[in-house]
Protein backbone atom coordinates (compact mmCIF):
# COMPACT_ATOMS: atom_id res chain seq x y z
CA UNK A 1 -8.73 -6.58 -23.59
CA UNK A 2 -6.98 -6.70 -20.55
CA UNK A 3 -8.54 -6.18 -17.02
CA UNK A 4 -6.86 -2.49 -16.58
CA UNK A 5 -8.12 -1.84 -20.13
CA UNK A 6 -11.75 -3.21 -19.49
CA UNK A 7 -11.42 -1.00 -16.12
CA UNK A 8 -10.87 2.06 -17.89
CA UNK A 9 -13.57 1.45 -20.69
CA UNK A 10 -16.40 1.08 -18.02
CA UNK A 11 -15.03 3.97 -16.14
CA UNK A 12 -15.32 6.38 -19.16
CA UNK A 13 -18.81 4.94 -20.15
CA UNK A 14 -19.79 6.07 -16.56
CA UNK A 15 -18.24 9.66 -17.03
CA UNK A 16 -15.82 9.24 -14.37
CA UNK A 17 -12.35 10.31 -14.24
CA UNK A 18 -9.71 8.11 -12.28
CA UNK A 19 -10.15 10.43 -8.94
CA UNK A 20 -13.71 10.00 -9.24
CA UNK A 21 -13.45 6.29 -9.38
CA UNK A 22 -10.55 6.58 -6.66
CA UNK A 23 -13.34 8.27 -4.69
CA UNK A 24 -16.32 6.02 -4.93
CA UNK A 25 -13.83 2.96 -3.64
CA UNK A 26 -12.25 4.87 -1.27
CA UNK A 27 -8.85 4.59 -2.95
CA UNK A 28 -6.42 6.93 -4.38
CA UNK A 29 -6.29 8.18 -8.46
CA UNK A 30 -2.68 6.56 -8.34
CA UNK A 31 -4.17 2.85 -7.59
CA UNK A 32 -7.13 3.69 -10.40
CA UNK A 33 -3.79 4.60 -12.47
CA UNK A 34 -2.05 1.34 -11.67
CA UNK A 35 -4.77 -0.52 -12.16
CA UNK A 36 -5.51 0.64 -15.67
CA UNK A 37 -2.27 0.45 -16.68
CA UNK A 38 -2.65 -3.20 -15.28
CA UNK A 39 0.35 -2.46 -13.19
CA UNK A 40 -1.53 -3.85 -10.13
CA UNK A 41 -4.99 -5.84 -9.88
CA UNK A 42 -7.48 -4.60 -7.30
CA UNK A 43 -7.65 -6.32 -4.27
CA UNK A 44 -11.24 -8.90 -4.12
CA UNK A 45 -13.56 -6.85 -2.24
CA UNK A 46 -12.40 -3.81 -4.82
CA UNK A 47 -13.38 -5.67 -7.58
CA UNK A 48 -16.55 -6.61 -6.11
CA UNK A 49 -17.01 -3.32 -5.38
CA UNK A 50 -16.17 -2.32 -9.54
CA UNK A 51 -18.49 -5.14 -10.47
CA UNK A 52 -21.44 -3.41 -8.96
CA UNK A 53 -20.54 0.25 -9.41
CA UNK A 54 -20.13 -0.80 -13.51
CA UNK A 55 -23.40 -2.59 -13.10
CA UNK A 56 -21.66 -5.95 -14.42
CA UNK A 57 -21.06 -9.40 -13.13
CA UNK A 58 -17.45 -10.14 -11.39
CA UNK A 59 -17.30 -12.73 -14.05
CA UNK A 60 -17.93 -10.28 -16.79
CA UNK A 61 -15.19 -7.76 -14.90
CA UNK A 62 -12.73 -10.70 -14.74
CA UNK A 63 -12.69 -11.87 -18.25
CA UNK A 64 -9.51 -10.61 -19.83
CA UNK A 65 -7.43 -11.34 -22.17
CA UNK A 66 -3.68 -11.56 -22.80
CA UNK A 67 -0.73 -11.69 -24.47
CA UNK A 68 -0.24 -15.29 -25.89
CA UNK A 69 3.61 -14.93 -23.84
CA UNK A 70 1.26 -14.29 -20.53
CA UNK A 71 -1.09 -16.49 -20.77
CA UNK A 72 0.08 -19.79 -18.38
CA UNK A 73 1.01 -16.73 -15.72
CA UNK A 74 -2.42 -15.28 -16.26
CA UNK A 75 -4.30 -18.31 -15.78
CA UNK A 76 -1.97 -18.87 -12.72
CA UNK A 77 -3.36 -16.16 -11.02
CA UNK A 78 -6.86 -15.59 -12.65
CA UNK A 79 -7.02 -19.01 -10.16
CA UNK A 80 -5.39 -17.67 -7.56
CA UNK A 81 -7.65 -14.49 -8.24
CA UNK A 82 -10.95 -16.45 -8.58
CA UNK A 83 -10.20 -18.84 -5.68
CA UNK A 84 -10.33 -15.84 -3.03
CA UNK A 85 -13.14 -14.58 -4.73
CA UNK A 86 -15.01 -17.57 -4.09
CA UNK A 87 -13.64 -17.94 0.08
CA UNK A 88 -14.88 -14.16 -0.09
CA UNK A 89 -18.49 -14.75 -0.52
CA UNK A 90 -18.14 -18.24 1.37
CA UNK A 91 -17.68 -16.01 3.73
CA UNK A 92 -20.10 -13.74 2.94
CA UNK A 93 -22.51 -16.04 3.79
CA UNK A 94 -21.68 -16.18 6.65
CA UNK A 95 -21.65 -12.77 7.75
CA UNK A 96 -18.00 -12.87 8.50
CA UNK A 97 -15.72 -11.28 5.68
CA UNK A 98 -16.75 -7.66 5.26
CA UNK A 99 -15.27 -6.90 8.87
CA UNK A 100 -12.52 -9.43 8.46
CA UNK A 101 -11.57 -7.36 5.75
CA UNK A 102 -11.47 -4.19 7.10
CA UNK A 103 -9.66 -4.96 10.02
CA UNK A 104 -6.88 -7.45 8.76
CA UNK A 105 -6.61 -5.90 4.88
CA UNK A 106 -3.31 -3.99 4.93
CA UNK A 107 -3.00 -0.31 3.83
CA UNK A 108 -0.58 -0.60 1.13
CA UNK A 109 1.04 2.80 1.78
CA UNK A 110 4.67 1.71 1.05
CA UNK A 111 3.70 1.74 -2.53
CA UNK A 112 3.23 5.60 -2.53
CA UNK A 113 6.81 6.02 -1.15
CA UNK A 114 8.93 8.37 -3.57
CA UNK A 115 12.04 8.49 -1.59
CA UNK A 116 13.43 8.41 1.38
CA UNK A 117 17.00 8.75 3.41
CA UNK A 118 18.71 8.96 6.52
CA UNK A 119 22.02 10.09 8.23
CA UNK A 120 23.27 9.10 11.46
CA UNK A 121 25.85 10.73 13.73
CA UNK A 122 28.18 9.61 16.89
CA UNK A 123 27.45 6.05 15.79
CA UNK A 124 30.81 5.02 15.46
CA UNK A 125 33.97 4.46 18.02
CA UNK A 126 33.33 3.24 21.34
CA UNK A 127 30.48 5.88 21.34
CA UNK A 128 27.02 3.45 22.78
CA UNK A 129 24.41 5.46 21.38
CA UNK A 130 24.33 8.04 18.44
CA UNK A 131 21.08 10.02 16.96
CA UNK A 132 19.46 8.64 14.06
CA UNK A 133 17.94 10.89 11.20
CA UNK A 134 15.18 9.25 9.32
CA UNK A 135 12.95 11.03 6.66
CA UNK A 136 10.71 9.91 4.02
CA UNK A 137 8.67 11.42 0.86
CA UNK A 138 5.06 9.76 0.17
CA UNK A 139 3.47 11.14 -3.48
CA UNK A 140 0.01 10.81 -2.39
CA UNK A 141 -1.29 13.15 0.86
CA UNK A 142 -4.91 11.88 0.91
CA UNK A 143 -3.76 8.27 1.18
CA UNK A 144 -2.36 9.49 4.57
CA UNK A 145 -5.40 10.84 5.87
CA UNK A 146 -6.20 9.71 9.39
CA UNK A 147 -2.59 7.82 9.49
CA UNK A 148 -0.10 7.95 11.81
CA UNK A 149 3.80 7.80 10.25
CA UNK A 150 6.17 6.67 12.49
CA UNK A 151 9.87 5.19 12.02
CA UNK A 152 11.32 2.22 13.78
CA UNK A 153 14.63 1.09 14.08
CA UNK A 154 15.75 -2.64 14.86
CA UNK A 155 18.75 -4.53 16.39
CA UNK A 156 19.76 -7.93 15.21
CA UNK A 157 18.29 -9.08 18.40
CA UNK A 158 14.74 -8.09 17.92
CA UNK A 159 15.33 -4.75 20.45
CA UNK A 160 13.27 -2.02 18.68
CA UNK A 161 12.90 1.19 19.16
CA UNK A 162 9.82 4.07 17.34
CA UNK A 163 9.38 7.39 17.30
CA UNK A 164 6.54 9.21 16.13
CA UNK A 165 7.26 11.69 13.28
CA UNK A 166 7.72 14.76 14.48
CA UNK A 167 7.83 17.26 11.25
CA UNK A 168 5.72 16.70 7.96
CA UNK A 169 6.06 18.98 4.99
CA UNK A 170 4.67 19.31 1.96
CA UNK A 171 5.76 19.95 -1.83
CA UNK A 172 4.98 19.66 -5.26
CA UNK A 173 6.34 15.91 -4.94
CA UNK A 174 4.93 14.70 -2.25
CA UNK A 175 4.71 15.39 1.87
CA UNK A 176 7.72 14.32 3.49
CA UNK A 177 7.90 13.24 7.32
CA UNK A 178 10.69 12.81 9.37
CA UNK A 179 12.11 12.05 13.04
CA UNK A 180 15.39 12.20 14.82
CA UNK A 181 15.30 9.37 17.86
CA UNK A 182 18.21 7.62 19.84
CA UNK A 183 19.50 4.49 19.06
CA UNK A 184 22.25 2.03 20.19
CA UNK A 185 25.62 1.76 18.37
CA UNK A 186 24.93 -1.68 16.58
CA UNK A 187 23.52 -3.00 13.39
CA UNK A 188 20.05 -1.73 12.71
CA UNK A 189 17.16 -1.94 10.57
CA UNK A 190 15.29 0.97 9.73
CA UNK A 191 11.64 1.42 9.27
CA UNK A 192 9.05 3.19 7.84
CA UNK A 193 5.58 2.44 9.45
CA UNK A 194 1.72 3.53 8.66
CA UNK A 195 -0.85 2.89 11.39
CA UNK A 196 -4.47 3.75 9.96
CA UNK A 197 -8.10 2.29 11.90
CA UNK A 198 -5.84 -0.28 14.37
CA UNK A 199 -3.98 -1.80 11.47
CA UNK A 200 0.49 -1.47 10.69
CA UNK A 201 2.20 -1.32 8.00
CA UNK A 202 6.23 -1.65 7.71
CA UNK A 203 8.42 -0.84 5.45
CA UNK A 204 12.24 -1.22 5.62
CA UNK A 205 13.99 1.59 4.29
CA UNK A 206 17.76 0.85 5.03
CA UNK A 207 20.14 -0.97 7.06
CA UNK A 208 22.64 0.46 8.80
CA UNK A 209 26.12 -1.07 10.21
């Protein structure tokens, strides 16, 4: 049994659906999903956090099995995996970690990106500046909830410049956001960017030039 698999089982025994485990860890039914499908693992404090809500130890939670053709990868990072587990309640001890955490751990946003685009005009010729069109489609509203979206475009010389986004819609897919901000007539990398509780997140979305 895998750990998505082993997941899942104690989440049925408990009569809760993947929103309602999404709920309880502050986390959205698409990460339950992922995690299930053991398409991503949990980050530590989330499986410490599965460990007590299933009413098992984390080395209970953690022993999985797989594939004989995964198995040196799998012990790779069960290590890797049961190393920062045991920094985490180093920490712990010390009082130290839970805030760490909650300040430095990064929102992972970019993974609920569906699609994105942008078009640019009077960027070419001798013309020095031209307007930039950036929009983007996330899948999951509620993992947006008290976050800022913004879009940032960079030079090859570390200039950057942000804008805020400026229209949000939503649709079956998704919400989309968008901007429309000045930039010079020179190569550029172009940003998408989550702010949520003091932390950023970037993710390119094109280059342009």
């Amino acid at each position: 049994m895998t750990l998505g698999q082993r997941i899942q089982a104690h989440r049925t025994r408990l009569g809760l659906s993947q929103e309602g485990l999404g709920d309880k860890l502050g986390v959205s039914r698409q990460a339950v999903s992922k995690w299930e499908a053991d398409g991503a693992v949990p980050d530590t404090d989330k499986l410490i956090a599965l460990s007590k809500l299933f009413g098992i130890t984390l080395n209970e939670l953690l022993q999985v099995e797989e594939p004989p053709a995964a198995k040196k990868d799998s012990r790779i990072r069960r290590k890797m995996l049961l190393l920062a587990v045991v920094c985490f309640l180093a920490g712990l001890a010390v009082g130290i970690i839970p805030q760490a955490i909650k300040q430095l751990a990064p929102p992972k946003l970019s993974e609920q990106i569906a699609n994105h685009g942008m078009s640019v005009t009077s960027l070419s010729g001798s013309s020095e500046t031209g307007e930039l069109f950036v929009w983007v489609l996330m899948e999951d509203s509620a993992a947006l909830e008290d976050t800022t979206v913004f879009f940032l475009a960079e030079t090859d010389t570390g200039e950057r410049f942000r804008q805020e986004s400026t229209d949000q819609r939503a649709s079956l897919e998704g919400v989309s956001y968008s901007a429309t901000f000045t930039v010079p007539n020179e190569p550029l990398r172009i940003f998408v960017g989550f702010e949520k509780n003091g932390r950023e997140e970037l993710q390119i979305l094109n280059e342009y030039g």
